[in-house]
N, C-alpha and C. Protein backbone atom coordinates (compact mmCIF):
# COMPACT_ATOMS: atom_id res chain seq x y z
N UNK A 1 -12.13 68.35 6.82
CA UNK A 1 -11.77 69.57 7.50
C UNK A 1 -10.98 69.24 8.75
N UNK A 2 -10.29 69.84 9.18
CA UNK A 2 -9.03 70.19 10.35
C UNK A 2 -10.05 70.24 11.40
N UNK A 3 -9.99 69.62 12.67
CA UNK A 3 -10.71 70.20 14.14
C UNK A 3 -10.92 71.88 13.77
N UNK A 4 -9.47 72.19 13.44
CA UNK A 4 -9.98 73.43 14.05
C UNK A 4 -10.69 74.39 12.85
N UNK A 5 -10.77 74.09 12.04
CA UNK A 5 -11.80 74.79 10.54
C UNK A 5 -13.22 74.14 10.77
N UNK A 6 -13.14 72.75 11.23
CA UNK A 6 -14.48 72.37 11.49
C UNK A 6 -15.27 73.56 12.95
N UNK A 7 -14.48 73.62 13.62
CA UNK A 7 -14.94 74.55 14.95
C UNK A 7 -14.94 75.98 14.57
N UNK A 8 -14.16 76.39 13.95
CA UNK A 8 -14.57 77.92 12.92
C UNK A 8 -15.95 77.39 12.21
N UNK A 9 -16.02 76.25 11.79
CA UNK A 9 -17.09 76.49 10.65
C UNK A 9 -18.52 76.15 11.61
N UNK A 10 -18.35 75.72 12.63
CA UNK A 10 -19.52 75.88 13.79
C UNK A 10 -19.65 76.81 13.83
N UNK A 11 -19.06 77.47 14.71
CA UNK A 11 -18.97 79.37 14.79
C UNK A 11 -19.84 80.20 14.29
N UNK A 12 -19.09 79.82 12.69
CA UNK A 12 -19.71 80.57 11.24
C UNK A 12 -21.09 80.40 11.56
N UNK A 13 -21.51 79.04 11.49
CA UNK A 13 -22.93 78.79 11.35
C UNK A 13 -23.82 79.40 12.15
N UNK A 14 -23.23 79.00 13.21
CA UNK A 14 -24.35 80.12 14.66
C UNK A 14 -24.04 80.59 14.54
N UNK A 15 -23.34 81.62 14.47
CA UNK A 15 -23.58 83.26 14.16
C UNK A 15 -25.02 83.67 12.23
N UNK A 16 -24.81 82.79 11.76
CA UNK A 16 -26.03 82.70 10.78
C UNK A 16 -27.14 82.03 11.14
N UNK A 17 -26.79 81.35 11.87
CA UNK A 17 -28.45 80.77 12.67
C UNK A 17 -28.78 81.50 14.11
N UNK A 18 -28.19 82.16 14.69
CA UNK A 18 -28.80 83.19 15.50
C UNK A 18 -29.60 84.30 14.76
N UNK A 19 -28.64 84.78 13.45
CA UNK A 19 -29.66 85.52 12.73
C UNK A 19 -30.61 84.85 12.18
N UNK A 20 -31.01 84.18 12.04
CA UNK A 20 -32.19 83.39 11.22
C UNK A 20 -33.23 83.47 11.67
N UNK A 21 -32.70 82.90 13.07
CA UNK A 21 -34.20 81.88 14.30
C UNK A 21 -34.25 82.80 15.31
N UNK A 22 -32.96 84.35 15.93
CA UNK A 22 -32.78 84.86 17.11
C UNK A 22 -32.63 83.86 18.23
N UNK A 23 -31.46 84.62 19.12
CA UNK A 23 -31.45 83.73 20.46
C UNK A 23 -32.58 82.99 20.92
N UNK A 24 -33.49 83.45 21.49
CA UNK A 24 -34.58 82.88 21.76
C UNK A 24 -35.49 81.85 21.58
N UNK A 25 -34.67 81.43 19.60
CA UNK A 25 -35.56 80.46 19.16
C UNK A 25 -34.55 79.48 19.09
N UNK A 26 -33.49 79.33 19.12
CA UNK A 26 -31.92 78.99 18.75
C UNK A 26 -31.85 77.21 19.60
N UNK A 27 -31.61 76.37 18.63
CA UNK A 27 -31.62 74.69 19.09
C UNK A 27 -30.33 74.53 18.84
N UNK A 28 -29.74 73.71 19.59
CA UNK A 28 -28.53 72.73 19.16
C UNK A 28 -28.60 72.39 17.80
N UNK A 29 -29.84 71.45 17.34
CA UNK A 29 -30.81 71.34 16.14
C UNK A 29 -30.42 71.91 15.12
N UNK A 30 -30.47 73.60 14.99
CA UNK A 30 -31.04 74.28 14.23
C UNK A 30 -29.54 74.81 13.41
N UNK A 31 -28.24 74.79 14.76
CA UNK A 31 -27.17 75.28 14.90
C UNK A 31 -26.43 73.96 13.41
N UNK A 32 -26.70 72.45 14.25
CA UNK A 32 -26.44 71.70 13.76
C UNK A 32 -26.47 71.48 12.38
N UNK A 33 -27.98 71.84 11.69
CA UNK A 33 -28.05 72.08 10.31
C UNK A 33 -27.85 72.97 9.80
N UNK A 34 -27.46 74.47 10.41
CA UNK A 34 -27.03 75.39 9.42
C UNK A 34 -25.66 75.00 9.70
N UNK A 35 -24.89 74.33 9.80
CA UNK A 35 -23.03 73.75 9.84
C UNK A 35 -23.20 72.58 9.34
N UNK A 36 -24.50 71.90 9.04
CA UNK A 36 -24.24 70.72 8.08
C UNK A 36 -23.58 69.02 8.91
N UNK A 37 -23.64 69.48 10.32
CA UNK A 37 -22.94 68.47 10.86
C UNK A 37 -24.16 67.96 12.06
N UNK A 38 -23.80 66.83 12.31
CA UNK A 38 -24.42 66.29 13.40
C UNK A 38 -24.71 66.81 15.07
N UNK A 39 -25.53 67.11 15.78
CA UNK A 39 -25.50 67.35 17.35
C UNK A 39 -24.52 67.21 18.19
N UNK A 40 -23.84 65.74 17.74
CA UNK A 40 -22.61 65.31 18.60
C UNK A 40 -21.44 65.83 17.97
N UNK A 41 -21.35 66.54 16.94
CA UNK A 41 -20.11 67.66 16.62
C UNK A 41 -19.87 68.55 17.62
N UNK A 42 -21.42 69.26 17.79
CA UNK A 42 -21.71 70.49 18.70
C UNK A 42 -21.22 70.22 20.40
N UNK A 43 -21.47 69.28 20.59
CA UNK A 43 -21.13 68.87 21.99
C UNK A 43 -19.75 68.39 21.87
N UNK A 44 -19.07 67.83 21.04
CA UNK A 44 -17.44 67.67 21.43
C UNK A 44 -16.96 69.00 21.12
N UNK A 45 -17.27 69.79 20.05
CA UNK A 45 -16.19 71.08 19.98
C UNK A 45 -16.51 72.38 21.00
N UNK A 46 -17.65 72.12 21.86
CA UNK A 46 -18.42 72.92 22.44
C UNK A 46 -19.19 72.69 23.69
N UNK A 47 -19.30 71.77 23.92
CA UNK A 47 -19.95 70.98 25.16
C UNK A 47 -21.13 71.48 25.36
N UNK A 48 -22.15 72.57 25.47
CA UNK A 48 -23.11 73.16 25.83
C UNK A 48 -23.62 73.93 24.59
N UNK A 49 -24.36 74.60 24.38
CA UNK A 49 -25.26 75.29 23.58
C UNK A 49 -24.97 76.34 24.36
N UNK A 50 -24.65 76.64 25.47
CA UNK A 50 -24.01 78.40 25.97
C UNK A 50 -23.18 78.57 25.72
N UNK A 51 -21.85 77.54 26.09
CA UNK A 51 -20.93 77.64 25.82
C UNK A 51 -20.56 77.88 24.15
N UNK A 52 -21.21 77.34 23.62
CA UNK A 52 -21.48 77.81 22.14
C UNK A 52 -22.24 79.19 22.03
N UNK A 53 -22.45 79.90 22.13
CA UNK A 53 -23.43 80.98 22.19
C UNK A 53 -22.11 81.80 22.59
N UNK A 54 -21.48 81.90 23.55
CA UNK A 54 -20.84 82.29 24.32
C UNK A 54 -19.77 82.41 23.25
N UNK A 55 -18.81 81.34 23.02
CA UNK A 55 -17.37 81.92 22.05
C UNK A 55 -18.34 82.56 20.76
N UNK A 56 -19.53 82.41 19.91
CA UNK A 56 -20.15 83.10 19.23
C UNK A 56 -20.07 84.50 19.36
N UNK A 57 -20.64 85.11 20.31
CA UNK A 57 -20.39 86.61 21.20
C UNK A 57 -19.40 86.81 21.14
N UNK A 58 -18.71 86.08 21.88
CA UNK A 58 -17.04 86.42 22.28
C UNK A 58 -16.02 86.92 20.67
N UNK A 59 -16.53 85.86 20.04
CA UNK A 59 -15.31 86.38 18.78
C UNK A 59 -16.34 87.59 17.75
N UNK A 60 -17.65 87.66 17.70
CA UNK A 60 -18.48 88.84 17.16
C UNK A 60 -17.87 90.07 18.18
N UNK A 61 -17.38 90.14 19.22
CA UNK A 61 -17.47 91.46 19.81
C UNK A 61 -15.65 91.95 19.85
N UNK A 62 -15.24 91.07 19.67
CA UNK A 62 -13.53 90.57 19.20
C UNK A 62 -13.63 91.29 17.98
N UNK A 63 -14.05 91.10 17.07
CA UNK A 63 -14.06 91.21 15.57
C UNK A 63 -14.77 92.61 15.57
N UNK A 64 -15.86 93.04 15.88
CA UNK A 64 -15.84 94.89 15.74
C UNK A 64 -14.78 95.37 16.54
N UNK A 65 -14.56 95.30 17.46
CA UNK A 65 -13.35 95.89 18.54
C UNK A 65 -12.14 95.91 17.39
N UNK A 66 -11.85 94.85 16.54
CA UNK A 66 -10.51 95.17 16.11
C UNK A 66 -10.78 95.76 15.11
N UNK A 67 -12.09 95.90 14.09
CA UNK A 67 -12.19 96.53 13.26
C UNK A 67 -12.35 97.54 13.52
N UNK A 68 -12.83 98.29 14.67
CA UNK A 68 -12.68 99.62 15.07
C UNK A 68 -11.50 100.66 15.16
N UNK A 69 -11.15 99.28 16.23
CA UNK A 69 -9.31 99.80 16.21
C UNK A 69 -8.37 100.00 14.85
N UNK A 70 -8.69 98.76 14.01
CA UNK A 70 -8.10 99.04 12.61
C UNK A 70 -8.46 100.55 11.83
N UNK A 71 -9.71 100.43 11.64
CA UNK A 71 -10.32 102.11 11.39
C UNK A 71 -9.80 103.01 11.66
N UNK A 72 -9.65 103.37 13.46
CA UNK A 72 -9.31 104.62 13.93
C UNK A 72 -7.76 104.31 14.07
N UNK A 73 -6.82 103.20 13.50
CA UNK A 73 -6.10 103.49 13.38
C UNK A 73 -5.15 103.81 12.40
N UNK A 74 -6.07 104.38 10.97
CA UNK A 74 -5.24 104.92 9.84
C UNK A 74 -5.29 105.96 9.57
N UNK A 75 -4.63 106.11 8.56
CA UNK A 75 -3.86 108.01 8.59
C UNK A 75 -4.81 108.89 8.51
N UNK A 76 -6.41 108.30 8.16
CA UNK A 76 -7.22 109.41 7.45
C UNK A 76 -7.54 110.70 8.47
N UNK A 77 -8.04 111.32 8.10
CA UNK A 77 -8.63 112.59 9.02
C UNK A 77 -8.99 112.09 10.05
N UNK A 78 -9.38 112.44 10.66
CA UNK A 78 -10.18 112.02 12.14
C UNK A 78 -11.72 112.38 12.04
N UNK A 79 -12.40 113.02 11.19
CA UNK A 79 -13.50 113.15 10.70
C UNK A 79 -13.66 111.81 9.64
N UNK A 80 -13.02 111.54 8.96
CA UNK A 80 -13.06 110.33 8.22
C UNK A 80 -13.00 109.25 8.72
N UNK A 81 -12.05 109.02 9.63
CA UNK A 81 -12.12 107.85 10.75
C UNK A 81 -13.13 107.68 11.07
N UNK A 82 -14.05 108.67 11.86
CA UNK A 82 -15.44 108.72 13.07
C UNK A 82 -16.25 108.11 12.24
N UNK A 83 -16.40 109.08 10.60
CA UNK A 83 -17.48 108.52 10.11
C UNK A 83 -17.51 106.68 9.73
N UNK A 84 -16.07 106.76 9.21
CA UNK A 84 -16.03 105.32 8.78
C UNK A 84 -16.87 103.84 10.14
N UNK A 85 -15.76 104.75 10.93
CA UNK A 85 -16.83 103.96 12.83
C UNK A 85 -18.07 103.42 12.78
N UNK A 86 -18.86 104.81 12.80
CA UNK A 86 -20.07 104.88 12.63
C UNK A 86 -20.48 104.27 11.67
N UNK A 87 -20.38 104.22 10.43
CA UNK A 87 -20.75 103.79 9.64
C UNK A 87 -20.53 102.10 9.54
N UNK A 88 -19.62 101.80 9.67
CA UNK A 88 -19.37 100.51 10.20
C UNK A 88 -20.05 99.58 11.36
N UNK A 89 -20.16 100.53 12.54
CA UNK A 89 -21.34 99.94 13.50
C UNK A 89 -22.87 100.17 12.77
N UNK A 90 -23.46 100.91 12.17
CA UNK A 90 -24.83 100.78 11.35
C UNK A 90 -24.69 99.81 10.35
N UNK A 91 -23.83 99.57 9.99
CA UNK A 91 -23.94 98.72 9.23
C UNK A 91 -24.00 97.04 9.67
N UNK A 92 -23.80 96.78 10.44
CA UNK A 92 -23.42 95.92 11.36
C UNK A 92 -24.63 95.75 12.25
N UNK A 93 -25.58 96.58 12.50
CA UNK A 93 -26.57 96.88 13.32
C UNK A 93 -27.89 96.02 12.33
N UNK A 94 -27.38 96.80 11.37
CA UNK A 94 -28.28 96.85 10.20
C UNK A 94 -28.30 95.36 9.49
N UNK A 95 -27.27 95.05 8.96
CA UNK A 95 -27.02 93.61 8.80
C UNK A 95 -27.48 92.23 9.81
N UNK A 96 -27.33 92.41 11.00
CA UNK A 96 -27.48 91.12 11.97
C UNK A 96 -28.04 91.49 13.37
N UNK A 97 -29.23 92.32 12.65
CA UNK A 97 -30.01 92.69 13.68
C UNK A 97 -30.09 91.75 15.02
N UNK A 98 -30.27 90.12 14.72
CA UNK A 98 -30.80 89.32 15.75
C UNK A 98 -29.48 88.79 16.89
N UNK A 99 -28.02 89.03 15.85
CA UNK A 99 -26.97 88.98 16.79
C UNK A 99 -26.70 90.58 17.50
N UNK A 100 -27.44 91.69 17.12
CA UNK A 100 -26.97 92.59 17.89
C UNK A 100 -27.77 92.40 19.19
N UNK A 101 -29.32 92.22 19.42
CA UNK A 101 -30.35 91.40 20.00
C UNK A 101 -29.55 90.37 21.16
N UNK A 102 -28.95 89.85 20.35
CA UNK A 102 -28.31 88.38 21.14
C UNK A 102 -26.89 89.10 21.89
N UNK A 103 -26.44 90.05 21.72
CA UNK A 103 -25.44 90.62 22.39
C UNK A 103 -26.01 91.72 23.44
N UNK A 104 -27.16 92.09 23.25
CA UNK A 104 -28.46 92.68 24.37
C UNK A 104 -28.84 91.82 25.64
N UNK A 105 -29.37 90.68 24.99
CA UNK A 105 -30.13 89.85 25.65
C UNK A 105 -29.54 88.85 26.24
N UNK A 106 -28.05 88.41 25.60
CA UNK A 106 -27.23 87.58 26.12
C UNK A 106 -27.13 87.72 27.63
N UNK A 107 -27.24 88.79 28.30
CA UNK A 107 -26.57 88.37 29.47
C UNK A 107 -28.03 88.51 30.66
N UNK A 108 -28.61 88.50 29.74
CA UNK A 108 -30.25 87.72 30.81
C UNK A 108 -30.43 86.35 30.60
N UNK A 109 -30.08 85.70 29.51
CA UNK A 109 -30.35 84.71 30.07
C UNK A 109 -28.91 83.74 29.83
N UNK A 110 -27.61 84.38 30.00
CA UNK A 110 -26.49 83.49 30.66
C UNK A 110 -25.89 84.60 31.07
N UNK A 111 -25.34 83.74 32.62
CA UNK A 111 -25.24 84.72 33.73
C UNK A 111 -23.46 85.66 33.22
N UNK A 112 -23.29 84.72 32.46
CA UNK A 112 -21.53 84.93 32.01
C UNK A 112 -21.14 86.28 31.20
N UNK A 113 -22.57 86.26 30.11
CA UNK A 113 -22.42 87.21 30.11
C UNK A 113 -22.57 88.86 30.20
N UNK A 114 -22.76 88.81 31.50
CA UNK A 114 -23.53 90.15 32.09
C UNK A 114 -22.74 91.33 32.38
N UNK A 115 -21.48 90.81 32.67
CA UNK A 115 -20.06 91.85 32.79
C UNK A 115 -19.94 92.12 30.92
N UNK A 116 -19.83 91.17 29.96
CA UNK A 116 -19.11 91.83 28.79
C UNK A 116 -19.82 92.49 28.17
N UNK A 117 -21.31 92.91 27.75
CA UNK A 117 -21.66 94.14 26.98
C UNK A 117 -21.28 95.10 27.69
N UNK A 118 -21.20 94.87 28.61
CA UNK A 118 -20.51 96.38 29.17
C UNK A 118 -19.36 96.72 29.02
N UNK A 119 -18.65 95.64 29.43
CA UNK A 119 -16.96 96.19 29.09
C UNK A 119 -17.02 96.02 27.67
N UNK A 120 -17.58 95.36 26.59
CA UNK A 120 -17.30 95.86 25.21
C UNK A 120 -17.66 97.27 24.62
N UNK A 121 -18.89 98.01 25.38
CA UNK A 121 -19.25 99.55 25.15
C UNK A 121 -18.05 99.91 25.75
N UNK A 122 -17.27 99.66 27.06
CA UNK A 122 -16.55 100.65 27.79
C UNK A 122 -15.04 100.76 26.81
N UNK A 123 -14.87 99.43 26.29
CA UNK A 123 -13.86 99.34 25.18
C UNK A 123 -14.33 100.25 23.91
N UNK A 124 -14.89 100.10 23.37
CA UNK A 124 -15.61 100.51 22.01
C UNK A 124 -15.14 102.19 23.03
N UNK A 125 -15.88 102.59 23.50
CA UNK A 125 -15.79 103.93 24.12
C UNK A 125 -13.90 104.51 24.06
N UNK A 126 -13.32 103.90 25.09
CA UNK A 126 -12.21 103.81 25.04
C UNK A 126 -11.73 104.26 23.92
N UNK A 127 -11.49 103.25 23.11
CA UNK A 127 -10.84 103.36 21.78
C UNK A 127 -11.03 104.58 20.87
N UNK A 128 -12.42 104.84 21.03
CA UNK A 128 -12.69 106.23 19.79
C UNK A 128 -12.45 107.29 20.73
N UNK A 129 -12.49 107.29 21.98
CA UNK A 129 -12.14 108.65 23.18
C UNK A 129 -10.74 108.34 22.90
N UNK A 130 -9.72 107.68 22.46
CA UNK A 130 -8.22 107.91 22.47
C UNK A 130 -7.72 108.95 21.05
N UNK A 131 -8.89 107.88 20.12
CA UNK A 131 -8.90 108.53 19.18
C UNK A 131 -8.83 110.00 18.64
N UNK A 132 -9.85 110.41 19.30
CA UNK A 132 -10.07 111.49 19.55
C UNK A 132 -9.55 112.51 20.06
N UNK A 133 -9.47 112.15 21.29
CA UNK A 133 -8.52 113.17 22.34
C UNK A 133 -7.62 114.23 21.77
N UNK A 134 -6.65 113.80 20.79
CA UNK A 134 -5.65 114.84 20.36
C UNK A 134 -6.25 115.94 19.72
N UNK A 135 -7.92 115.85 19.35
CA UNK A 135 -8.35 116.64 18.21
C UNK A 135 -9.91 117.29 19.45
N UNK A 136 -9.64 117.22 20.37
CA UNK A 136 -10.62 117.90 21.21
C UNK A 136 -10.09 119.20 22.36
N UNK A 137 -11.30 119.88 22.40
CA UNK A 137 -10.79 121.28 23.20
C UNK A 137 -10.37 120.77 24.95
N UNK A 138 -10.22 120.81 26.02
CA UNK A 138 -10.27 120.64 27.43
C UNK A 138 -11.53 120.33 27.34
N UNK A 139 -12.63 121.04 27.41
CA UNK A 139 -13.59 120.94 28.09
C UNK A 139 -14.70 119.93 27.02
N UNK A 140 -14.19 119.53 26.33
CA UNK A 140 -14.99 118.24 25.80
C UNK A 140 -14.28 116.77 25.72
N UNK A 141 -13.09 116.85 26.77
CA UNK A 141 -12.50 115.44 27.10
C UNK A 141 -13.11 114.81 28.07
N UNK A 142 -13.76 115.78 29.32
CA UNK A 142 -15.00 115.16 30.01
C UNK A 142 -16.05 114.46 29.14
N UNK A 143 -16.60 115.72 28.40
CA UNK A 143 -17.46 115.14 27.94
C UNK A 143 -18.10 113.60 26.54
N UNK A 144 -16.94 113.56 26.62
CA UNK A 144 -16.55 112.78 25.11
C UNK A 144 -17.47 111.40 25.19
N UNK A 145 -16.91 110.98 26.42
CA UNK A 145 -17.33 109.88 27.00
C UNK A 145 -18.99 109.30 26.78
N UNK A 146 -19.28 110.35 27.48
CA UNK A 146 -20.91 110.28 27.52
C UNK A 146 -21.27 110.53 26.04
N UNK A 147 -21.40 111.80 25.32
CA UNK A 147 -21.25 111.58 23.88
C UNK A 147 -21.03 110.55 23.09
N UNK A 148 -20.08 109.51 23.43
CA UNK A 148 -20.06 108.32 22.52
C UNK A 148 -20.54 107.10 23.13
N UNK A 149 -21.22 107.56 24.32
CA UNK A 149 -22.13 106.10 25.35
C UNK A 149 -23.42 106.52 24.48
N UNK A 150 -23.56 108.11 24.00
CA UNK A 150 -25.06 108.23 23.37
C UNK A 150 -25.29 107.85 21.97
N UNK A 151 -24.16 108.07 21.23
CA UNK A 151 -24.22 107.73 20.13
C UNK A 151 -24.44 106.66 19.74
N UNK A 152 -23.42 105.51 20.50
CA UNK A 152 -23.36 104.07 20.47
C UNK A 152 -24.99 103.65 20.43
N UNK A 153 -25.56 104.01 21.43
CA UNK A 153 -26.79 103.52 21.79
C UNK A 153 -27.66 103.88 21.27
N UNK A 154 -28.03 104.95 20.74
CA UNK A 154 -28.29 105.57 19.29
C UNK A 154 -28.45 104.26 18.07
N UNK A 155 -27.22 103.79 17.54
CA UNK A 155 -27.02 102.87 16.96
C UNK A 155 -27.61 101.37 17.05
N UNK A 156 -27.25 101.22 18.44
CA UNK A 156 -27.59 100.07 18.93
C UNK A 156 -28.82 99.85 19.07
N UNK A 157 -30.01 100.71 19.36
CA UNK A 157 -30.99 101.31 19.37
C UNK A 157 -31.74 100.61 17.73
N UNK A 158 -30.98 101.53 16.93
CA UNK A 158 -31.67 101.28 15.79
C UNK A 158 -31.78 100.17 15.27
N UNK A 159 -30.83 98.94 15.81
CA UNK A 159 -30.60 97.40 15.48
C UNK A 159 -31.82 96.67 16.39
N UNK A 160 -32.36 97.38 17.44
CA UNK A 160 -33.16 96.26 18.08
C UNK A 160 -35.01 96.23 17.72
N UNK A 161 -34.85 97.25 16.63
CA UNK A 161 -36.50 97.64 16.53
C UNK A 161 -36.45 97.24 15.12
N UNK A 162 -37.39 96.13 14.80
CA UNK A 162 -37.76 96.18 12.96
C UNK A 162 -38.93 97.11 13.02
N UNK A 163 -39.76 97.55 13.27
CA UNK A 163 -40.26 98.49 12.82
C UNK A 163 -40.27 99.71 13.87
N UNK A 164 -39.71 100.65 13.32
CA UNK A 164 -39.66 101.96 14.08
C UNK A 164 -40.47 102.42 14.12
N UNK A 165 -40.99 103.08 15.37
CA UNK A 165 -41.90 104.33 14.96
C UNK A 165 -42.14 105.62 13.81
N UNK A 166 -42.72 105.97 13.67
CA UNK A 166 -43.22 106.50 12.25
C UNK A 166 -43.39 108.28 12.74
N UNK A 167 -42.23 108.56 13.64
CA UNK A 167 -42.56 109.98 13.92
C UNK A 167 -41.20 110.58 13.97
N UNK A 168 -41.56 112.20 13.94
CA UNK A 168 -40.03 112.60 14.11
C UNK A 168 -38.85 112.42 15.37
N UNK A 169 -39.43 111.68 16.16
CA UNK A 169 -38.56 111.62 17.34
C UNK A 169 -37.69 110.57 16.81
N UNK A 170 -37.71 109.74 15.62
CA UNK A 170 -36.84 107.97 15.73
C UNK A 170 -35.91 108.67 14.31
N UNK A 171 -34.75 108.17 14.46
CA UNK A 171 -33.67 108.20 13.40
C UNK A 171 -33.71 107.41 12.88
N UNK A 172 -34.19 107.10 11.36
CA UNK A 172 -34.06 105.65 10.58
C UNK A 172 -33.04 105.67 9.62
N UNK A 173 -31.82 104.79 10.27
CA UNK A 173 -30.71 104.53 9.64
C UNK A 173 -30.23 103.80 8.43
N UNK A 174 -31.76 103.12 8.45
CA UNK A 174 -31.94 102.57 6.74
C UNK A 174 -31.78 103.69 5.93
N UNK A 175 -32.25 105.29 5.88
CA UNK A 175 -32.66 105.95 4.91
C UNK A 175 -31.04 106.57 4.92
N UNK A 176 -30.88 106.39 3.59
CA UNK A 176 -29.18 107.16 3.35
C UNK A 176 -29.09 108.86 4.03
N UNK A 177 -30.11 109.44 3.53
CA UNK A 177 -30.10 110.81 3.92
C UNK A 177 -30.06 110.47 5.68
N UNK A 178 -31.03 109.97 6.17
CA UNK A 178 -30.91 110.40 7.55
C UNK A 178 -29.73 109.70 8.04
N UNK A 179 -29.33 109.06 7.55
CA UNK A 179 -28.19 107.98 8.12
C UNK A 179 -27.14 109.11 8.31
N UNK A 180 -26.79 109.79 6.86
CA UNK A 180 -25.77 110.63 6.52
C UNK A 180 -25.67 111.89 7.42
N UNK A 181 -27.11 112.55 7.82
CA UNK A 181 -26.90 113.33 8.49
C UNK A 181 -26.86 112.91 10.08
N UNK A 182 -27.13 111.69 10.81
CA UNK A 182 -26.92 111.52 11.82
C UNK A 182 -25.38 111.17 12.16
N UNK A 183 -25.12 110.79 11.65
CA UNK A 183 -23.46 110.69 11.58
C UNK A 183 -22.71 111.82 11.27
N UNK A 184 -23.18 112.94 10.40
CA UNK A 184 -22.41 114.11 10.26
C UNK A 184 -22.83 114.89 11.27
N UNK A 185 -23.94 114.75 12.35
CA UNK A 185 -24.27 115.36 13.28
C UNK A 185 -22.97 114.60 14.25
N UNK A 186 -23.09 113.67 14.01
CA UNK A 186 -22.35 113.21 15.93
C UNK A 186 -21.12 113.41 15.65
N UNK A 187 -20.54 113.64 14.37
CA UNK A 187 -19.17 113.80 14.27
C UNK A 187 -18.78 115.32 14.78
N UNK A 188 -20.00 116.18 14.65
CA UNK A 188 -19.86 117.52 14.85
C UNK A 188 -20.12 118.06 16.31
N UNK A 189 -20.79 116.65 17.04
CA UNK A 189 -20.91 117.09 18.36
C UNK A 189 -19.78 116.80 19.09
N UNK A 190 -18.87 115.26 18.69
CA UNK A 190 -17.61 115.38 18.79
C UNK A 190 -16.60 115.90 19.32
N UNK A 191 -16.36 116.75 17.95
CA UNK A 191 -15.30 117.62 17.46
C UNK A 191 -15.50 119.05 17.70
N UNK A 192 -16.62 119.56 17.60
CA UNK A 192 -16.79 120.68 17.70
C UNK A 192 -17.97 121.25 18.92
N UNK A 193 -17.62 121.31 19.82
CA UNK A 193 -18.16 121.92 21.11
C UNK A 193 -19.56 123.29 20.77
């Protein structure tokens, strides 16, 4: 392999061994054998185990951002867009629960990254409020904002709990029906005032 396919294929791996073991449990070690390569790979293409952790995050929050942007930026409806969004972040939630976790928790315990979940919500936000905009009344361009800080978190929400509570207050995004209607709800709070 090429340096640089071998350092993608690090990448690859921690991002599958964060889901495995979660940040918390996460070794140089552990990184090392799910990439099949030695410790001292990890330290020349990476120098640190944060610093590894770190471009991990960095290109996971790279990679929804552009798939978002790709989304909201084709011809479909703008109701079709939102849902596709949405549906795309649950799914994503849903899939790699322990890297959504690790994009939570990341910036408690490295100091680096404590500014970017934020500016990646304020981006993520951004992007679907541009989206949007042409297809909203005045008085829900204020509000848009906050609307999709709730939704998001909503989502994000549902990625950090394996077992939910068992009452009507929790949205379980596993179940197709509720999934379907929580998303046809937020598309409608949206769009329609």
């Amino acid at each position: 392999m090429s340096p640089e396919s071998t350092k993608q294929h690090i990448l690859l791996s921690a991002i599958d061994a964060i889901e495995k073991y979660g940040l918390a449990n996460l070794t140089t070690r552990l990184i090392a054998e799910e990439a099949g390569v030695n410790n001292a790979a990890l330290h020349y293409y990476f120098g640190t185990k944060e610093q590894l952790i770190d471009m991990v995050l960095d290109q996971t929050t790279d990679h929804m951002l552009g798939d978002t942007k790709d989304i909201l930026s084709s011809d479909a409806p703008i109701e079709v867009r939102l849902a596709e969004v949405l549906n795309y972040l649950i799914d994503g939630v849903l899939k790699f629960p322990n890297l959504i976790r690790a994009q939570v928790i990341g910036p408690i315990f490295y100091s680096k990254r404590q500014e970017d979940l934020s500016a990646m919500l304020c981006t993520w936000v951004t992007l679907v409020r541009d989206a949007i905009q042409p297809h909203l009344n005045l008085n829900m361009e204020e509000k848009s904002g906050l609307l999709l800080n709730m939704i998001f978190s909503v989502i994000l929400m549902s990625g950090l709990f394996n077992n939910p509570p068992e009452d009507e207050s929790w949205i379980n995004l596993q179940d197709p029906e509720e999934r379907q209607a929580f998303v046809d709800q937020a598309i409608v709070l949206l769009l329609n005032p």
